[in-house]
PDB file of N, CA and C in Angstrom:
ATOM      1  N   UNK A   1       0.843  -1.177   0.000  1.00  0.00           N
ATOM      2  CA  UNK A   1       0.000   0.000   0.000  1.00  0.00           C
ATOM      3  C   UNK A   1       0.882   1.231   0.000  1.00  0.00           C
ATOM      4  N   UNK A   2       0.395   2.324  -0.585  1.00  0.00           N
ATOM      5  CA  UNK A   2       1.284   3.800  -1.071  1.00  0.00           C
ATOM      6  C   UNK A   2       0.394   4.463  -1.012  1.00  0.00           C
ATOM      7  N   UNK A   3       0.768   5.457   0.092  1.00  0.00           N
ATOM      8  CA  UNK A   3      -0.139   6.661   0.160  1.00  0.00           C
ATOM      9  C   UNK A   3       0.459   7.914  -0.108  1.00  0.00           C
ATOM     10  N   UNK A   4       0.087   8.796  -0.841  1.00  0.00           N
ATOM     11  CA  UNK A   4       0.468  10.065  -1.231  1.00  0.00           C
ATOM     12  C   UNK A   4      -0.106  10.865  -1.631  1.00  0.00           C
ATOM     13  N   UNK A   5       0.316  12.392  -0.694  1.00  0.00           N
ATOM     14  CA  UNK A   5      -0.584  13.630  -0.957  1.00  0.00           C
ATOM     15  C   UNK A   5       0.056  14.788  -1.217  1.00  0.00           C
ATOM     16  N   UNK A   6      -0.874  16.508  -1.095  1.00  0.00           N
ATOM     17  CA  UNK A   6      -0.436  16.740  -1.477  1.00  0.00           C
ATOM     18  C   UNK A   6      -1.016  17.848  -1.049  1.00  0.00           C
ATOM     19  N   UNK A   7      -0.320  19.179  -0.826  1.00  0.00           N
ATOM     20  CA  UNK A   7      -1.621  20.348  -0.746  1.00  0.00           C
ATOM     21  C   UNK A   7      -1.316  21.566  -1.782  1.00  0.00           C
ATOM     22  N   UNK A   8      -1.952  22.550  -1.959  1.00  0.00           N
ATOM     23  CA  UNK A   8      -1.931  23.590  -2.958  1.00  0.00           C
ATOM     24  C   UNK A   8      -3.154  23.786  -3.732  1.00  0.00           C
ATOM     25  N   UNK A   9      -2.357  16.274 -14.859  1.00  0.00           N
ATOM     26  CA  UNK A   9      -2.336  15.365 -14.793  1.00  0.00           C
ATOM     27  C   UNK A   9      -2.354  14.017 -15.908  1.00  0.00           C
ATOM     28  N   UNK A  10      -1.365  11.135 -19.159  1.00  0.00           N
ATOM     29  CA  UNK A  10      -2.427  11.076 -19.747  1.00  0.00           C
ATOM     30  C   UNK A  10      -3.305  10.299 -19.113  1.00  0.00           C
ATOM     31  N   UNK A  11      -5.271  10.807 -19.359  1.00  0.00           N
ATOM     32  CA  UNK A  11      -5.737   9.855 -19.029  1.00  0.00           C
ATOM     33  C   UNK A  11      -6.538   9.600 -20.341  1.00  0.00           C
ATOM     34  N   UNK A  12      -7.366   8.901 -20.182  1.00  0.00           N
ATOM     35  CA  UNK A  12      -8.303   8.632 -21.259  1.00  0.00           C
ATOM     36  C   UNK A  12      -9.007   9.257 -21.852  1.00  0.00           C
ATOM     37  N   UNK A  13      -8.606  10.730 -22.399  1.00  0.00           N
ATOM     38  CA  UNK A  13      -9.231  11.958 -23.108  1.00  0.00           C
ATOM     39  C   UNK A  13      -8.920  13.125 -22.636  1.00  0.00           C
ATOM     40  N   UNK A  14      -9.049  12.526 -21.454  1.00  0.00           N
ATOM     41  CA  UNK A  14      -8.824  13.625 -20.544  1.00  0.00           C
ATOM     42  C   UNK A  14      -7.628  14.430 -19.886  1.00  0.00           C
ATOM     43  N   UNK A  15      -7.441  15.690 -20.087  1.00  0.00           N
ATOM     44  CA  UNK A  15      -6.326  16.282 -19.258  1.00  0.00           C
ATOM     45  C   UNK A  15      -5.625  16.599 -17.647  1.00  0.00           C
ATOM     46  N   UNK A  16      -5.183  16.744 -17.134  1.00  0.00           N
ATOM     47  CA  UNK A  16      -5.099  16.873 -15.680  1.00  0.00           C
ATOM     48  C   UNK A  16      -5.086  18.618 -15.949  1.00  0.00           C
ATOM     49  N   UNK A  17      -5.904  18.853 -14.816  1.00  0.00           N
ATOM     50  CA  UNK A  17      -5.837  20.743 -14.346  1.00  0.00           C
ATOM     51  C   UNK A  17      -4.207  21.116 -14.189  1.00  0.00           C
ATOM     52  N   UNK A  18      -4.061  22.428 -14.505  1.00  0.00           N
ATOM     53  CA  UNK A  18      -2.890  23.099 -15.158  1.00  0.00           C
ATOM     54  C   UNK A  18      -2.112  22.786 -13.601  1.00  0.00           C
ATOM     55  N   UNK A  19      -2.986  23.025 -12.177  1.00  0.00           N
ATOM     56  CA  UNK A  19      -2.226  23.066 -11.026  1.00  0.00           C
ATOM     57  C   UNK A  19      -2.131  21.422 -10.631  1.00  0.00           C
ATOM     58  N   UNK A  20      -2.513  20.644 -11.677  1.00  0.00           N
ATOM     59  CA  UNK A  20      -2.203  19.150 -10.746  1.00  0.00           C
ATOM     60  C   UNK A  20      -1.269  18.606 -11.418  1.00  0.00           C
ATOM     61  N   UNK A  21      -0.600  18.962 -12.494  1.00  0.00           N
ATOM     62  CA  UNK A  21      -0.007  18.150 -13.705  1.00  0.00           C
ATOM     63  C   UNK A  21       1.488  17.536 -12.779  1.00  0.00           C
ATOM     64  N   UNK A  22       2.016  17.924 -11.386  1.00  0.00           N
ATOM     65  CA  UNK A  22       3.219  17.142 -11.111  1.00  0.00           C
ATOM     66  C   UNK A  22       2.566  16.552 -10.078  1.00  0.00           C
ATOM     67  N   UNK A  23       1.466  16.631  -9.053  1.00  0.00           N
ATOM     68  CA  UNK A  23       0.915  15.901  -8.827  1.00  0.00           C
ATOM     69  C   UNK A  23       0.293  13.994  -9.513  1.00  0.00           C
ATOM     70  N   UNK A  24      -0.446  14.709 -10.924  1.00  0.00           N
ATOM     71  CA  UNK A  24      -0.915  13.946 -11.997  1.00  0.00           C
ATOM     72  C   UNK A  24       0.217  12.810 -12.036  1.00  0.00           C
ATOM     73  N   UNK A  25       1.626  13.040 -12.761  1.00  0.00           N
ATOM     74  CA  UNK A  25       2.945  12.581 -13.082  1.00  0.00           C
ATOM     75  C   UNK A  25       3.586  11.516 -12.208  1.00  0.00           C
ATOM     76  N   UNK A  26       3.398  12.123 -10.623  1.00  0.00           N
ATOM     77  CA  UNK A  26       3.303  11.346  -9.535  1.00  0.00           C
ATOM     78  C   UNK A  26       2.371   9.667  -9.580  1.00  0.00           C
ATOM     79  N   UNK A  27       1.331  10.431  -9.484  1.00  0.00           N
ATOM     80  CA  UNK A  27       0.311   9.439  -9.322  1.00  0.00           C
ATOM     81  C   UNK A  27       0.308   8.701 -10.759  1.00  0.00           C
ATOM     82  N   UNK A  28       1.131   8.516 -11.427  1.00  0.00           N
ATOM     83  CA  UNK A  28       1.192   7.539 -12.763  1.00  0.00           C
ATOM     84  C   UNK A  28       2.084   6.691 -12.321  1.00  0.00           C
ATOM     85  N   UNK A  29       3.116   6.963 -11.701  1.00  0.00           N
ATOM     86  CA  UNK A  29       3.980   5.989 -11.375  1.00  0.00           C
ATOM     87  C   UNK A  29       3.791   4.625 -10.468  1.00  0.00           C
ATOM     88  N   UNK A  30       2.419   5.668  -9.475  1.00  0.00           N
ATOM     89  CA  UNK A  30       2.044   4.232  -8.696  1.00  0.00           C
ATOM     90  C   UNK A  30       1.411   2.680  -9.210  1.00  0.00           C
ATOM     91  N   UNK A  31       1.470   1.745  -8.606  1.00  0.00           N
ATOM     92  CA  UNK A  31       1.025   0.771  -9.151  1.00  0.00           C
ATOM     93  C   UNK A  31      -0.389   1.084  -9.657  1.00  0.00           C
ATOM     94  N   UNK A  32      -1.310   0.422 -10.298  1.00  0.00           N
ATOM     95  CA  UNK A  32      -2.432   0.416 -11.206  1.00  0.00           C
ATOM     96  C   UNK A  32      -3.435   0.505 -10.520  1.00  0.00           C
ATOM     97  N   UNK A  33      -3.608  -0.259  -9.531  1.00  0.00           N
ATOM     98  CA  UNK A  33      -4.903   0.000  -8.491  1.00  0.00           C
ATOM     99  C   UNK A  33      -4.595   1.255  -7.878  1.00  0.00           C
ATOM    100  N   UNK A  34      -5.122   2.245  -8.515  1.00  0.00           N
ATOM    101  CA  UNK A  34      -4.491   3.134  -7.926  1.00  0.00           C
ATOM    102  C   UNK A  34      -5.928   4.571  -7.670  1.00  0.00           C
ATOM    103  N   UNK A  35      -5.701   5.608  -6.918  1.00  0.00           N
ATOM    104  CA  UNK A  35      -6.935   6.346  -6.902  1.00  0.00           C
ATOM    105  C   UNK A  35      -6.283   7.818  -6.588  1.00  0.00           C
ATOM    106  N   UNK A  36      -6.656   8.941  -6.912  1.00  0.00           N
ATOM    107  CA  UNK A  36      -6.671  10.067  -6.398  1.00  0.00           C
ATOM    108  C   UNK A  36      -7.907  10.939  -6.317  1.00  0.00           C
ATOM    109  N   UNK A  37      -7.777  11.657  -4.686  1.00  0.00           N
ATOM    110  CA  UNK A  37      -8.915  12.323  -4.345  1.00  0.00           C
ATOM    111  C   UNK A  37      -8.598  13.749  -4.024  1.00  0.00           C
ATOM    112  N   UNK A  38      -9.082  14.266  -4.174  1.00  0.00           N
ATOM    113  CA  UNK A  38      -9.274  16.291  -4.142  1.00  0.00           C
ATOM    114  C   UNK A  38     -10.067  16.574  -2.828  1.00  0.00           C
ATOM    115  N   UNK A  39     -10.088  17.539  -2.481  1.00  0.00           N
ATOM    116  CA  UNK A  39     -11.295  18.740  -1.739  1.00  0.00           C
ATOM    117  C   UNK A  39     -10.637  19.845  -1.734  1.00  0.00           C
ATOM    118  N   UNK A  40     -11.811  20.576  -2.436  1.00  0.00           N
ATOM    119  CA  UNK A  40     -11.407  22.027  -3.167  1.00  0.00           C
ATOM    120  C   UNK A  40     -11.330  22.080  -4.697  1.00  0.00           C
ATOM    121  N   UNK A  41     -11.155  22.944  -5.058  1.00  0.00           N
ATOM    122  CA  UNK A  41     -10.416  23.148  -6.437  1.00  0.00           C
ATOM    123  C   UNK A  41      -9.488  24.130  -6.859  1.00  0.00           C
ATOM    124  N   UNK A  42      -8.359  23.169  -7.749  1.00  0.00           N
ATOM    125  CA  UNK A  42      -7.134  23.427  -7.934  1.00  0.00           C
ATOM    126  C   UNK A  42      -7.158  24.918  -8.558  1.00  0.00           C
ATOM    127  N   UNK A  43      -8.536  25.290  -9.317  1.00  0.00           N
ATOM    128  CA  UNK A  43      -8.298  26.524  -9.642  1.00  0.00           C
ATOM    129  C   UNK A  43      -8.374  27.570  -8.574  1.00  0.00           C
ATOM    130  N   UNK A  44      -8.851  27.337  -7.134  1.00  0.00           N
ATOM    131  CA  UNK A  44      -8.716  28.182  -6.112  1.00  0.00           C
ATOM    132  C   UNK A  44      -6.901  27.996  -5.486  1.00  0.00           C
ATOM    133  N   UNK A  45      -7.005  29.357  -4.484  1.00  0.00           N
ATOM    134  CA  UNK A  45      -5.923  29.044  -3.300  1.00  0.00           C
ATOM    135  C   UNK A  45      -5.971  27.410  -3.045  1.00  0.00           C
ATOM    136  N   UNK A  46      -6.605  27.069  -2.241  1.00  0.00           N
ATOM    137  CA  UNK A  46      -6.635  26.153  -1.327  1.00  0.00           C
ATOM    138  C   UNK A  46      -7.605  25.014  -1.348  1.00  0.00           C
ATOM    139  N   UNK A  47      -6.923  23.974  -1.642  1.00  0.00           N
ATOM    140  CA  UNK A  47      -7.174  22.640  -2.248  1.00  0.00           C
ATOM    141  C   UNK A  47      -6.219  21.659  -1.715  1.00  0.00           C
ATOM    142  N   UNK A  48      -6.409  20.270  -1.454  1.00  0.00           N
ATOM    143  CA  UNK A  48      -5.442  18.876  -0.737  1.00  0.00           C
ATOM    144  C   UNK A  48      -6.052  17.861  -2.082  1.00  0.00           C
ATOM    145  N   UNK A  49      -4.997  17.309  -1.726  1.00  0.00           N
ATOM    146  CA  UNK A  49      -5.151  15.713  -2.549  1.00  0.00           C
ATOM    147  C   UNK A  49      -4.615  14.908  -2.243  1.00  0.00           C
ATOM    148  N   UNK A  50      -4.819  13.437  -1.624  1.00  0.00           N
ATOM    149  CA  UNK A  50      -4.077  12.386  -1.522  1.00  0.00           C
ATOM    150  C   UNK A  50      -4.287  11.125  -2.117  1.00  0.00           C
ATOM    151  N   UNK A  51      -3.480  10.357  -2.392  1.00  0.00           N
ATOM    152  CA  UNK A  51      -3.538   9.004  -3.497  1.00  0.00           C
ATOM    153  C   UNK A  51      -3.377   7.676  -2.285  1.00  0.00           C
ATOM    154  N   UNK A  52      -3.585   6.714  -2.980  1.00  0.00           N
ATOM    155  CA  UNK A  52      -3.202   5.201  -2.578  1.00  0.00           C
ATOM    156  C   UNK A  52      -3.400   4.541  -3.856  1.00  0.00           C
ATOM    157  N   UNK A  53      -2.294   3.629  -3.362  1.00  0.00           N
ATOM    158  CA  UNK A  53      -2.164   2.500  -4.241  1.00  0.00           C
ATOM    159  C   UNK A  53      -1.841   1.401  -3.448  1.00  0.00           C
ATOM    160  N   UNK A  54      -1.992   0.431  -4.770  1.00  0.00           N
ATOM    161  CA  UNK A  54      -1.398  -0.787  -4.333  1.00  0.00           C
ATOM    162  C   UNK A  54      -2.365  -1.768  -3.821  1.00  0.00           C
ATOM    163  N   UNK A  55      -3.348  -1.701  -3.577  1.00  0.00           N
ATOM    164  CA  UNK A  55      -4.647  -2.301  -3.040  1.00  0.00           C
ATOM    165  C   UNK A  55      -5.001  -3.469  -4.012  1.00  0.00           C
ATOM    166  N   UNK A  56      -5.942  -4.593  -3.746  1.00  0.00           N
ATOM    167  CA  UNK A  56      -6.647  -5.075  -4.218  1.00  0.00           C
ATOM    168  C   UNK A  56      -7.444  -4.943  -5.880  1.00  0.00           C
ATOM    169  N   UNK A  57      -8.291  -4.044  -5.196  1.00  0.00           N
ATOM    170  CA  UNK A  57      -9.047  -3.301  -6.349  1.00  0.00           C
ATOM    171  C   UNK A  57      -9.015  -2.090  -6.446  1.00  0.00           C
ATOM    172  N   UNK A  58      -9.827  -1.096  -7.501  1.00  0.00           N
ATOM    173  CA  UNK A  58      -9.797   0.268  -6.939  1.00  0.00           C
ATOM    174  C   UNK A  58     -10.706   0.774  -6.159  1.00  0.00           C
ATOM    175  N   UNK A  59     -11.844  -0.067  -5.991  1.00  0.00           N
ATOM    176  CA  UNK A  59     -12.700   0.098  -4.937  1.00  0.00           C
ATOM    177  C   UNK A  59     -11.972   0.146  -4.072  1.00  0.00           C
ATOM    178  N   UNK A  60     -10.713  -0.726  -3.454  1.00  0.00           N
ATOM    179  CA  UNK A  60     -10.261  -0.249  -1.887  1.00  0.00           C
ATOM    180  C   UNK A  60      -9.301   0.904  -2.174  1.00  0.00           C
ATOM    181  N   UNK A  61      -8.668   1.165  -3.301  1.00  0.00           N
ATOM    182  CA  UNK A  61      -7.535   2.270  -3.213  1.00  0.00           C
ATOM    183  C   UNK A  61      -8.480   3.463  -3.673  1.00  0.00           C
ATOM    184  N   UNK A  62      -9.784   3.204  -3.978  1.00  0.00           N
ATOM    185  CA  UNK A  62     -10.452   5.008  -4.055  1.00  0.00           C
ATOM    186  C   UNK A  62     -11.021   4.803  -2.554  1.00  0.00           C
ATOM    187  N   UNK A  63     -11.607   3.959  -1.941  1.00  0.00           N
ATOM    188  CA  UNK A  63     -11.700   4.299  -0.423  1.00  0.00           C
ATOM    189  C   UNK A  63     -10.662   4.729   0.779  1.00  0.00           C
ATOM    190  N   UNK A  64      -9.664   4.433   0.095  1.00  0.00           N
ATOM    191  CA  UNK A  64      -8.131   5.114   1.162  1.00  0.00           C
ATOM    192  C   UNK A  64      -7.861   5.748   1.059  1.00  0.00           C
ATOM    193  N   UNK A  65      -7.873   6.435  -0.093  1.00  0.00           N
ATOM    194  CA  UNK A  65      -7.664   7.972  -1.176  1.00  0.00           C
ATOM    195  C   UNK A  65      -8.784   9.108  -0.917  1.00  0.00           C
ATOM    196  N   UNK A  66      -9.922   8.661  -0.447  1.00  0.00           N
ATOM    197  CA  UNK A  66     -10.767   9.518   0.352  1.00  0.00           C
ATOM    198  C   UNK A  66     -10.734   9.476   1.602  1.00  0.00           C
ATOM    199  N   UNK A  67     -10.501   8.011   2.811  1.00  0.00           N
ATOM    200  CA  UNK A  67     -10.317   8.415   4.096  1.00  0.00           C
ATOM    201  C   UNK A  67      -8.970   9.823   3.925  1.00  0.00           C
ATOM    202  N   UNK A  68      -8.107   9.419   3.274  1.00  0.00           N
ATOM    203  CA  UNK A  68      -6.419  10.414   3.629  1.00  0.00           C
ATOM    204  C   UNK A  68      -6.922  11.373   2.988  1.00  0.00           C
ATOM    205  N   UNK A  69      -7.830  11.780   2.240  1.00  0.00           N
ATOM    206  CA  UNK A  69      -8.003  13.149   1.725  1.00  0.00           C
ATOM    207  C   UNK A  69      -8.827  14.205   2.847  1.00  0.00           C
ATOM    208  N   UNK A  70      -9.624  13.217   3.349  1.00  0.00           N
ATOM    209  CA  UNK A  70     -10.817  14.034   4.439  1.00  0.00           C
ATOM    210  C   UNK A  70      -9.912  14.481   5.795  1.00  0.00           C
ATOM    211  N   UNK A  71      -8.493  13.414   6.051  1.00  0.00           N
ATOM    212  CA  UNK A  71      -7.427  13.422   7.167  1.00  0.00           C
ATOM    213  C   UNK A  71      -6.963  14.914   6.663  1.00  0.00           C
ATOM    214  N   UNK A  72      -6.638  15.050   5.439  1.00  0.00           N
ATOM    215  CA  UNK A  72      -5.973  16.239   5.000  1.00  0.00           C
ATOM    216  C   UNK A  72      -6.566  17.747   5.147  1.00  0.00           C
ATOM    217  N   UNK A  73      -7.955  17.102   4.433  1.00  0.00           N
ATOM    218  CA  UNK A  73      -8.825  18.144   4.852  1.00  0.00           C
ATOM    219  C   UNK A  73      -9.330  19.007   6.068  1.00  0.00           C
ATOM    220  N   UNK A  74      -9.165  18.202   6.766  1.00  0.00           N
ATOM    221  CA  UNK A  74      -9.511  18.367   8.347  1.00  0.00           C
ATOM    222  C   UNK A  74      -8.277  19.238   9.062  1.00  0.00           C
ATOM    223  N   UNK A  75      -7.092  18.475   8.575  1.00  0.00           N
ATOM    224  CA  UNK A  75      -6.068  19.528   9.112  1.00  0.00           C
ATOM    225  C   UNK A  75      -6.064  20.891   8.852  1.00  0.00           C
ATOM    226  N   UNK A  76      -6.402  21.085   7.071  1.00  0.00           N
ATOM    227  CA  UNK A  76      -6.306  22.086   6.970  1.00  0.00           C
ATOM    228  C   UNK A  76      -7.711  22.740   7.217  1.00  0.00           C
ATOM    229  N   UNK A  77      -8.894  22.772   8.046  1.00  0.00           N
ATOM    230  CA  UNK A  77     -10.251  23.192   8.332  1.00  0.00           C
ATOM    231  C   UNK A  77     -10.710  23.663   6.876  1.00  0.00           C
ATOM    232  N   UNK A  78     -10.686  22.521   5.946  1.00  0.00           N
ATOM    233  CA  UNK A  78     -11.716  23.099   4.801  1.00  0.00           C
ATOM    234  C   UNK A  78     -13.245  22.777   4.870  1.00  0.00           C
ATOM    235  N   UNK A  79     -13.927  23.034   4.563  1.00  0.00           N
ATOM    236  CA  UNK A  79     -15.538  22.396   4.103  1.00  0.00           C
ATOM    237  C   UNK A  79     -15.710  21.863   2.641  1.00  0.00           C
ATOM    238  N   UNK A  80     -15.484  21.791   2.138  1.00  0.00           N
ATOM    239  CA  UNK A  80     -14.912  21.493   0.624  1.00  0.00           C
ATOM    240  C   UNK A  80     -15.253  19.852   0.967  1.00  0.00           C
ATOM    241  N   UNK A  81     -16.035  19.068   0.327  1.00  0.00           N
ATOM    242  CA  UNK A  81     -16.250  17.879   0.546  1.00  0.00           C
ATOM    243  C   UNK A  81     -14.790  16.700  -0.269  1.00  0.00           C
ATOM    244  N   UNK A  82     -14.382  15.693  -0.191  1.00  0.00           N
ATOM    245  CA  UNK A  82     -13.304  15.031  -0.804  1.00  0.00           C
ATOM    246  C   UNK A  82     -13.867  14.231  -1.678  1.00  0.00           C
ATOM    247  N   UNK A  83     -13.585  14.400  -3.241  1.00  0.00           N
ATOM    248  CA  UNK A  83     -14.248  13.587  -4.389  1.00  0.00           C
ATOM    249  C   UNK A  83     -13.044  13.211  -5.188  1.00  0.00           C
ATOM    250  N   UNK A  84     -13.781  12.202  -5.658  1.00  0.00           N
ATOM    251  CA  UNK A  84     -12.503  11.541  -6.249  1.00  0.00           C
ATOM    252  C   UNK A  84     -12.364  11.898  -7.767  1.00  0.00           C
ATOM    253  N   UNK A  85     -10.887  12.486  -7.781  1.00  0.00           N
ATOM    254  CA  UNK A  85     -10.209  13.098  -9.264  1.00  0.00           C
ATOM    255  C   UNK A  85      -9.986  12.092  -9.949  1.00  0.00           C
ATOM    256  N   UNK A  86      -9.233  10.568  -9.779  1.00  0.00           N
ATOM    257  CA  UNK A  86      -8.707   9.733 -10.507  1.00  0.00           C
ATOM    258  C   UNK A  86      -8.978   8.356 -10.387  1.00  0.00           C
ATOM    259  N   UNK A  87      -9.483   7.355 -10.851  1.00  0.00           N
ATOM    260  CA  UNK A  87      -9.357   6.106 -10.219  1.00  0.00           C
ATOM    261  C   UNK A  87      -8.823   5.344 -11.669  1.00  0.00           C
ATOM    262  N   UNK A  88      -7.307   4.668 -11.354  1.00  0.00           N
ATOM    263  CA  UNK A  88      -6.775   3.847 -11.834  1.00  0.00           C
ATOM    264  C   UNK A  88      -6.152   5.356 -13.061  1.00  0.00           C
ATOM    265  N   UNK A  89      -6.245   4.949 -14.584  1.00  0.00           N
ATOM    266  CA  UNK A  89      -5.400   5.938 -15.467  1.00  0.00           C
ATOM    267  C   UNK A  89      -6.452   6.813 -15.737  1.00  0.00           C
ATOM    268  N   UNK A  90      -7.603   6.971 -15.176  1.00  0.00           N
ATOM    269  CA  UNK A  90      -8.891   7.867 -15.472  1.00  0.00           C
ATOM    270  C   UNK A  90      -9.130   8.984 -14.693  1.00  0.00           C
ATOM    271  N   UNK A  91      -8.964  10.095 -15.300  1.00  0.00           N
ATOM    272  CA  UNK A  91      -9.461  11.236 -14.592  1.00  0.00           C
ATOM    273  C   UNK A  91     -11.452  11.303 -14.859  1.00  0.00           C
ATOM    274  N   UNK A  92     -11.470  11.249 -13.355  1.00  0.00           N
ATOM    275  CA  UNK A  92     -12.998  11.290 -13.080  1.00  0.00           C
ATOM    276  C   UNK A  92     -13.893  12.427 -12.750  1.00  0.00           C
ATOM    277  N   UNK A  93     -12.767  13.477 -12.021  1.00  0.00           N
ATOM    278  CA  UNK A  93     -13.120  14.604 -11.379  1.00  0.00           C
ATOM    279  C   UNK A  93     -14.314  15.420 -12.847  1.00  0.00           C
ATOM    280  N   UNK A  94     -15.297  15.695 -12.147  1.00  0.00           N
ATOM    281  CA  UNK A  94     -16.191  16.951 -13.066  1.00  0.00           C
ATOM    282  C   UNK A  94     -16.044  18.344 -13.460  1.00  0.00           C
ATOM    283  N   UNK A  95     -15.209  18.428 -12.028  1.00  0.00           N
ATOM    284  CA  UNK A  95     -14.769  19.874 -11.334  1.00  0.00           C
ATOM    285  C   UNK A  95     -14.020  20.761 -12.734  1.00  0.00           C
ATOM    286  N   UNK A  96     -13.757  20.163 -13.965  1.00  0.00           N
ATOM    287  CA  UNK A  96     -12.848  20.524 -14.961  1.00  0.00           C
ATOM    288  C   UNK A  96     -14.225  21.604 -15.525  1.00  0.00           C
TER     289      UNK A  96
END
């Protein structure tokens, strides 16, 4: 298991936001079961993201990728709910 975040992306059509692209780069390297989650958006100040990998399926690495995102969130007192940007080579996020 690999967890990694982040505070302040190819997928399948889709581009990564201009502020996630070394984030994005990151999270390619991890193994395949892999997930990344947001709260906020990257086009504001203040936004977190954290990943996992390595799991089972991506059902469990997008559920670890949101517990560590809401951990993140919390530190930094956002309200910004944690949704998931990536699961596996797919950017999912709407927020674009």
């Amino acid at each position: 298991m690999h967890i990694a975040g982040a505070s302040a992306c190819a997928s399948k059509g889709a581009s990564p936001h201009p502020n996630l692209v070394s984030i994005w780069r990151h999270f390619l390297e991890l193994p395949v079961e892999r997930a990344l989650a947001i709260a906020g958006d990257p086009r504001r100040v203040r936004w977190v993201t954290a990943a996992a990998s390595g799991y089972l399926t991506l059902d469990e690495a997008s559920a670890e990728a949101l517990a560590q995102c809401r951990i993140r969130r919390e530190i930094q007192r956002m309200r910004a709910e944690c949704v998931l940007y990536a699961v596996g080579e797919e950017i999912v996020w709407r927020g674009r």
